[in-house]
Protein backbone atom coordinates (compact mmCIF):
# COMPACT_ATOMS: atom_id res chain seq x y z
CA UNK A 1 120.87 152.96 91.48
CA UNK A 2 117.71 151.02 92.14
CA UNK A 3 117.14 148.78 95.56
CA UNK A 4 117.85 145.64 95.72
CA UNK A 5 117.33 142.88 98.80
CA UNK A 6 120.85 142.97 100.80
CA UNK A 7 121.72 147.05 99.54
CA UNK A 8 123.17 148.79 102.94
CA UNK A 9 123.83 152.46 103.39
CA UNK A 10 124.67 155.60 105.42
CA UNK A 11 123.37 159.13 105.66
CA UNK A 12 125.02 160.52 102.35
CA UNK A 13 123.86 157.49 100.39
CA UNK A 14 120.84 155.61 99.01
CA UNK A 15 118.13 155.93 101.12
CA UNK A 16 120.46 157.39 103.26
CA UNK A 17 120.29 160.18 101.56
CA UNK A 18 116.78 160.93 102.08
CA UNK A 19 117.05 161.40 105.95
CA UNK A 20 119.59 163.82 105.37
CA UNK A 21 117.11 165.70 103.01
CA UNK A 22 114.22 165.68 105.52
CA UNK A 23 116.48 166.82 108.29
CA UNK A 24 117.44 169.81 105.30
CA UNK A 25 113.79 170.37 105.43
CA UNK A 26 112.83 170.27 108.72
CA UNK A 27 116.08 173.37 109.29
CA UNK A 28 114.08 175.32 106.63
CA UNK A 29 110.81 175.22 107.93
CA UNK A 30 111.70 176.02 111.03
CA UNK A 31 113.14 178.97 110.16
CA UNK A 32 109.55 180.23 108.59
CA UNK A 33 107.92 183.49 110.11
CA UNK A 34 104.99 181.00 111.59
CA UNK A 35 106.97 177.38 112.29
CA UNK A 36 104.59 174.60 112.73
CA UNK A 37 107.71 173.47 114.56
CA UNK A 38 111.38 174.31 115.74
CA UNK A 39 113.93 171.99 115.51
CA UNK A 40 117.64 173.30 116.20
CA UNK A 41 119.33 169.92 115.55
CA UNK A 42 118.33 169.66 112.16
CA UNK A 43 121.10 171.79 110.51
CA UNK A 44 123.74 170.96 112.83
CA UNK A 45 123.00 167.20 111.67
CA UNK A 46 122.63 168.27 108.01
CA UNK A 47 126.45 169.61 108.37
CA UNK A 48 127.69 166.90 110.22
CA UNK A 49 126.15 164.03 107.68
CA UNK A 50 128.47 166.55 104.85
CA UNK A 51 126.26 166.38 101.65
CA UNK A 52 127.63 169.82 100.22
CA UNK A 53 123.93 170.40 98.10
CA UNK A 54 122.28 169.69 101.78
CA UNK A 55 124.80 172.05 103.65
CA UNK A 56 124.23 174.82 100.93
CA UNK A 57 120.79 174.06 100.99
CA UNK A 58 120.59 174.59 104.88
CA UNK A 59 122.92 177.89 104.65
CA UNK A 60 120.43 179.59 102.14
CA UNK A 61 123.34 179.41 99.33
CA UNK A 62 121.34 177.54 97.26
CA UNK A 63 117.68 179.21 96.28
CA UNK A 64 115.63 176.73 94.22
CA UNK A 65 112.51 177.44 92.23
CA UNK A 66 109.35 175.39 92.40
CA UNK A 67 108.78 172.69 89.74
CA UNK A 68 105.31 173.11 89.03
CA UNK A 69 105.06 173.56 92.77
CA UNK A 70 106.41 170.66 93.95
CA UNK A 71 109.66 171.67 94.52
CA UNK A 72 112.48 172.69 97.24
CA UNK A 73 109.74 175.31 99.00
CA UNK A 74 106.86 172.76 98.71
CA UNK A 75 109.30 169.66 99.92
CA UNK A 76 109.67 171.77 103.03
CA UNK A 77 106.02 172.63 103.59
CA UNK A 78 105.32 168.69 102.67
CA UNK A 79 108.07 168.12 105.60
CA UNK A 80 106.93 170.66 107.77
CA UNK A 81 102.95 169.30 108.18
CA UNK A 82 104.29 165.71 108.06
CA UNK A 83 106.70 166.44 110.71
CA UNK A 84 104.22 168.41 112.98
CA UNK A 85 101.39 165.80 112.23
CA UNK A 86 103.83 162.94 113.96
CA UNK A 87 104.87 165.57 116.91
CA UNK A 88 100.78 165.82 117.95
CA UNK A 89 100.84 161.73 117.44
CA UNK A 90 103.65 161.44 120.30
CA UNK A 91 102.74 164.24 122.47
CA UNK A 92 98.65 162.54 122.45
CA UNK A 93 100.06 159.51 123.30
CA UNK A 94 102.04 161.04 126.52
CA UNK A 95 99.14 162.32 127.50
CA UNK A 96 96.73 159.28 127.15
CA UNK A 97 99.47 157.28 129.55
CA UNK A 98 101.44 155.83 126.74
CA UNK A 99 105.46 155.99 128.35
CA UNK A 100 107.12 153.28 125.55
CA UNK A 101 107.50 155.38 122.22
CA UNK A 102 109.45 153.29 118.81
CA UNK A 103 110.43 155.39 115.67
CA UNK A 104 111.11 153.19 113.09
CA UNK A 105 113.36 153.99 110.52
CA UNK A 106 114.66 157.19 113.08
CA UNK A 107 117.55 158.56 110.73
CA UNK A 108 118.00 161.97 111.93
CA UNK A 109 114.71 162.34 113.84
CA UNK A 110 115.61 165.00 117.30
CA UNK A 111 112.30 163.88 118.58
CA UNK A 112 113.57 161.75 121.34
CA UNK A 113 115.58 165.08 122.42
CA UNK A 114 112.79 168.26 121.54
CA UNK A 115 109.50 167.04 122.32
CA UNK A 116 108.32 167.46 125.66
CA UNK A 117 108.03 163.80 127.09
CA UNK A 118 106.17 162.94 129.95
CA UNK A 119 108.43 161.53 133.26
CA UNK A 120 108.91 157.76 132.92
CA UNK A 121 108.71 157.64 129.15
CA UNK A 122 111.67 155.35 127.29
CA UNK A 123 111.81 156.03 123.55
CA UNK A 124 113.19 153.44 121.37
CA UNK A 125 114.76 154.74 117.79
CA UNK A 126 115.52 152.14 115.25
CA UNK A 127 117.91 152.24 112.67
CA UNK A 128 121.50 151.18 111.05
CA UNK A 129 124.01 150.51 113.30
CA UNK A 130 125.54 152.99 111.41
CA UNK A 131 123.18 155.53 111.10
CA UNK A 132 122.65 155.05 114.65
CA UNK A 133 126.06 155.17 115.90
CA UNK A 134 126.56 158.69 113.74
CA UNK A 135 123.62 160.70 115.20
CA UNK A 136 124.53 159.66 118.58
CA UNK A 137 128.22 160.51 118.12
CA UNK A 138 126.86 164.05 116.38
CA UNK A 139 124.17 164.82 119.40
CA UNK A 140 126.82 164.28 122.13
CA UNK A 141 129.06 166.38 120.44
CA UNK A 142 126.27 169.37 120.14
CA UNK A 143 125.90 169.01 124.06
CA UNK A 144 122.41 167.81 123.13
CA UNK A 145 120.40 166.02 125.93
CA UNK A 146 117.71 163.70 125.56
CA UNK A 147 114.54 164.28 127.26
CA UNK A 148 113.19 161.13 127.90
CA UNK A 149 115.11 157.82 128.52
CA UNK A 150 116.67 156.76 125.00
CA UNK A 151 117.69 153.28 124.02
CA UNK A 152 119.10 153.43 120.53
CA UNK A 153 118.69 150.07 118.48
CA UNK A 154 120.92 149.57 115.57
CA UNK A 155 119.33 147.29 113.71
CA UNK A 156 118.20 146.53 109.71
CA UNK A 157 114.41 146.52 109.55
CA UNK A 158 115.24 143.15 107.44
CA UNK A 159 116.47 141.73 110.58
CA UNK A 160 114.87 140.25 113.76
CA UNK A 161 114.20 144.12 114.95
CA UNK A 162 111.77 143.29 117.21
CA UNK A 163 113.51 140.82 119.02
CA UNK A 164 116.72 143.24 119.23
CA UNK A 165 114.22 145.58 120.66
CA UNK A 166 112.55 143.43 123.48
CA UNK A 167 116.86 143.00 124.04
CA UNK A 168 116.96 146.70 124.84
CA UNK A 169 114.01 146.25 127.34
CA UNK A 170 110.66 147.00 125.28
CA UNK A 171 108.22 146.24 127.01
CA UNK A 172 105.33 144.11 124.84
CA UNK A 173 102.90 143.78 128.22
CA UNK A 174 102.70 147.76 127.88
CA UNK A 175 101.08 150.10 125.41
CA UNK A 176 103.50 151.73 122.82
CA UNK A 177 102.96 154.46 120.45
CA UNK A 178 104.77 153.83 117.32
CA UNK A 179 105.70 155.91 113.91
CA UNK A 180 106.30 154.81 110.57
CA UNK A 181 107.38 157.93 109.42
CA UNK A 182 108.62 158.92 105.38
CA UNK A 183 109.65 154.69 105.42
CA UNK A 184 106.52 152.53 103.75
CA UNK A 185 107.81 153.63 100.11
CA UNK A 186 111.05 152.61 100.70
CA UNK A 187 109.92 148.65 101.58
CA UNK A 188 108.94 145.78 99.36
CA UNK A 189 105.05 145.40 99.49
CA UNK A 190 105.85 142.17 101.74
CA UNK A 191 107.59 143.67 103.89
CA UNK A 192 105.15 146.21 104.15
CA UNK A 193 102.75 143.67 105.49
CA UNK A 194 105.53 142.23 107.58
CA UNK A 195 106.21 145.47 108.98
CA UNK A 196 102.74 145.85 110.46
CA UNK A 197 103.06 141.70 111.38
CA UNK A 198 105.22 142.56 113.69
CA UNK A 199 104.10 145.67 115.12
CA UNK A 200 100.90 144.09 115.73
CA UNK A 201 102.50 140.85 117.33
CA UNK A 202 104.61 143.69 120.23
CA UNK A 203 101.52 145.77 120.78
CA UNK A 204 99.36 145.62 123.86
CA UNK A 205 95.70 146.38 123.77
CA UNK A 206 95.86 150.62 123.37
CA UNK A 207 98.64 150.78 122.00
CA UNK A 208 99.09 154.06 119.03
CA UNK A 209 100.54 153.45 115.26
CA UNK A 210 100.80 156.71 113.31
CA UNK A 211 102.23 156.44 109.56
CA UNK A 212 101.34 157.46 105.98
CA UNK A 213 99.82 155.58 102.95
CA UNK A 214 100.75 156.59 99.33
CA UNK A 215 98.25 154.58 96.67
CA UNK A 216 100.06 153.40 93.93
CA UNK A 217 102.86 154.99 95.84
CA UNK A 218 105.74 154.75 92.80
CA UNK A 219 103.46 156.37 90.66
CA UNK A 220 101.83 158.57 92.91
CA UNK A 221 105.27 160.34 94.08
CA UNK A 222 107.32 158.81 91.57
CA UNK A 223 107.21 162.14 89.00
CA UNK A 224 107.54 164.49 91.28
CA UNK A 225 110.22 163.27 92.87
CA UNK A 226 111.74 162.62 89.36
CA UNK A 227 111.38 166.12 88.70
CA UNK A 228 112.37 167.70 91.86
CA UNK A 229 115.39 165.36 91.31
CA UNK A 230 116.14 167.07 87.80
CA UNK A 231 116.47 170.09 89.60
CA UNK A 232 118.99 169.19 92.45
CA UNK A 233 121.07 167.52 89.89
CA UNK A 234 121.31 170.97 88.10
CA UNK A 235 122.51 171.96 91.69
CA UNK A 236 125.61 169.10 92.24
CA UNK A 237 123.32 166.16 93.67
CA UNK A 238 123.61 163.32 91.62
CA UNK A 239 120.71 161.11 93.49
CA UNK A 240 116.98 160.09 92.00
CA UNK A 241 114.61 159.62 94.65
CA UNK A 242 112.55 157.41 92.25
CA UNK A 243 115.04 154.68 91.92
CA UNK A 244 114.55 154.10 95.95
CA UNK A 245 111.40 153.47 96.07
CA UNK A 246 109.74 149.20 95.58
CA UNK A 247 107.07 149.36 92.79
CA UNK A 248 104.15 146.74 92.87
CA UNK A 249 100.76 146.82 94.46
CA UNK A 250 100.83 146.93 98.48
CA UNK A 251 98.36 145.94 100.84
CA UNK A 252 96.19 149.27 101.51
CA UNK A 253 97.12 150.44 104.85
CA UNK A 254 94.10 151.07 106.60
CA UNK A 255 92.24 147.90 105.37
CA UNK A 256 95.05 145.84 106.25
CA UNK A 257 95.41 147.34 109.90
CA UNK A 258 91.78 147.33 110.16
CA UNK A 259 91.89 143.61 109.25
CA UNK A 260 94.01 143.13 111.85
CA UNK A 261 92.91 144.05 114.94
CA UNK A 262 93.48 147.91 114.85
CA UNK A 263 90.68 150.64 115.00
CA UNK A 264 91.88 153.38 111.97
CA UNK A 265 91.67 157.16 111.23
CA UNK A 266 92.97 158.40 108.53
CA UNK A 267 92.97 161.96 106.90
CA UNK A 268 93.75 163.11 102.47
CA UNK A 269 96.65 165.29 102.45
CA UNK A 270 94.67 168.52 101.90
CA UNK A 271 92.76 167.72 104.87
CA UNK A 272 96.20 167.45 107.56
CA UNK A 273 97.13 170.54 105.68
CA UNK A 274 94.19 172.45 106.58
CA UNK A 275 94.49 171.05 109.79
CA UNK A 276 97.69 173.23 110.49
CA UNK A 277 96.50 176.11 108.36
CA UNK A 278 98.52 175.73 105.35
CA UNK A 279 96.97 175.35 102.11
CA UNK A 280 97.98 172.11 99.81
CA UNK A 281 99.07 173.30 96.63
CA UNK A 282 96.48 172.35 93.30
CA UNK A 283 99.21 171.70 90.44
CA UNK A 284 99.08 168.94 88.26
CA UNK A 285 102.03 167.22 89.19
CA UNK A 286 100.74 167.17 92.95
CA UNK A 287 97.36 166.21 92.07
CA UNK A 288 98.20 162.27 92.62
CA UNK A 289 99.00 163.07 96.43
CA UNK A 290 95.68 164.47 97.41
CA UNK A 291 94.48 160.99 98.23
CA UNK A 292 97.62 160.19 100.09
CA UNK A 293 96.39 159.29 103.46
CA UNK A 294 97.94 160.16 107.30
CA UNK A 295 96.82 157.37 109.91
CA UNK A 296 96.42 156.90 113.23
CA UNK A 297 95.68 153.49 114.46
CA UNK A 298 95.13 152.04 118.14
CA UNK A 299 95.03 148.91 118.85
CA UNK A 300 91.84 147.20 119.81
């Protein structure tokens, strides 16, 4: 079912669904002989969301085959470099001084309780109320502890999130890092730009944006994630990844932050890849994502 405007939904549906799947990634890679990470809440939160091709998927009942190597093993690697790339983002920021930390978009993200945050630093996850209101019921049930200070906002990006944030006691006189993690696909190329607007209009001088940038991202991803969603479906998962994604041509991301008051680094895929010593696979079908770009902006 494509997006539309006013569409809502939870971890087992719509875009929903594609938290669950990272967190079903993340539980896989860190169960490889050289993790670039460990994260034990990912499964647990993969079995409490329910998605029975996610749970099988997570319990090794379920072995798929690559799709001209972009499928369920390269979706994990893809997760596992991504999600390691965005844990050296946070941790550099701790140590530069940086104590206010916003993930945007947090669905199942155990950041807030596995990284090893400096004393004094307040992360801020943002999310639906109901997405919110589910991992926080699911963590305190694990016995999980967050280690830093965590104020949960339950919000629709859509909304007035940063004034719900500054509500919760952000602090917009202060530096912040901030991640826009596995979310600028899913937006309207508008509210791309908006996205940025407002980051821009809460961050003090210093302050950290890490996030990705797809060109042409519907195409570029768009038939890959068509066919890794052929294959799921041949597994019991009745969900196109395509559909969720807003066509059209977006602002690029590091002109536009550049633009706007933000000094920009940005990296190909290959390149973060090589970066944590795995190699990017050369298959047609991938060949789109080499120039898909992971940035790191501070603001001037």
């Amino acid at each position: 079912m494509s997006r539309t405007d006013s569409d809502s939904w939870d971890l087992a549906s719509s875009v929903g669904t594609t938290a669950t799947m990272v967190a079903a990634a993340r539980a896989i890679a860190s169960r490889e002989d050289d993790p670039l990470f460990e994260d034990p809440y990912a499964a647990p939160l993969v079995h409490a969301v329910g998605v029975d091709f996610f749970t099988r998927l997570v319990d090794g009942e379920i072995e798929l085959n690559d799709v001209d190597g972009a499928g369920a093993r390269f979706m994990a690697r893809l997760i596992a470099v991504r999600t390691r790339f965005f844990d050296d983002f946070f941790r550099d920021a701790g140590a530069a001084g940086i104590r206010q930390a916003v993930i945007l978009a947090s669905g199942l993200d155990s950041r807030s309780y596995r990284l090893p945050w400096p004393a004094g630093t307040v992360v801020y996850e943002i999310d639906q109320p109901q997405v919110i209101e589910f991992k926080s019921a699911t963590m305190a049930s694990l016995g999980a502890a967050p280690a830093a200070e965590l104020r949960t906002v339950g919000v629709d990006l859509r909304e007035d999130w940063p004034k719900a944030l500054r509500e919760r006691g952000f602090d917009p006189g202060q530096p912040a890092a901030w991640s826009a993690e596995g979310l600028l696909v899913y937006l309207p190329p508008e509210a791309q730009d908006r996205l940025f607007d407002n980051i821009a209009a809460l961050s003090a001088p210093g302050s950290r944006l890490a996030t990705e940038y797809h060109p042409d991202a519907a195409a570029t991803i768009g038939e890959r994630s068509k066919a890794i969603s052929r294959q799921w479906g041949e597994n019991g998962l009745d969900l196109d990844i395509s559909d969720l994604f807003y066509a059209g041509e977006r602002s690029h991301v590091v002109d536009y932050l550049t633009g706007n008051g933000w000094n920009v680094s940005a990296r190909n895929r290959p390149e973060v890849f090589a970066r944590y010593g795995r190699e990017f696979p050369e298959t047609d079908l991938l060949a789109p994502m080499r120039d898909s770009l992971a940035i790191i902006a501070t603001r001037n």
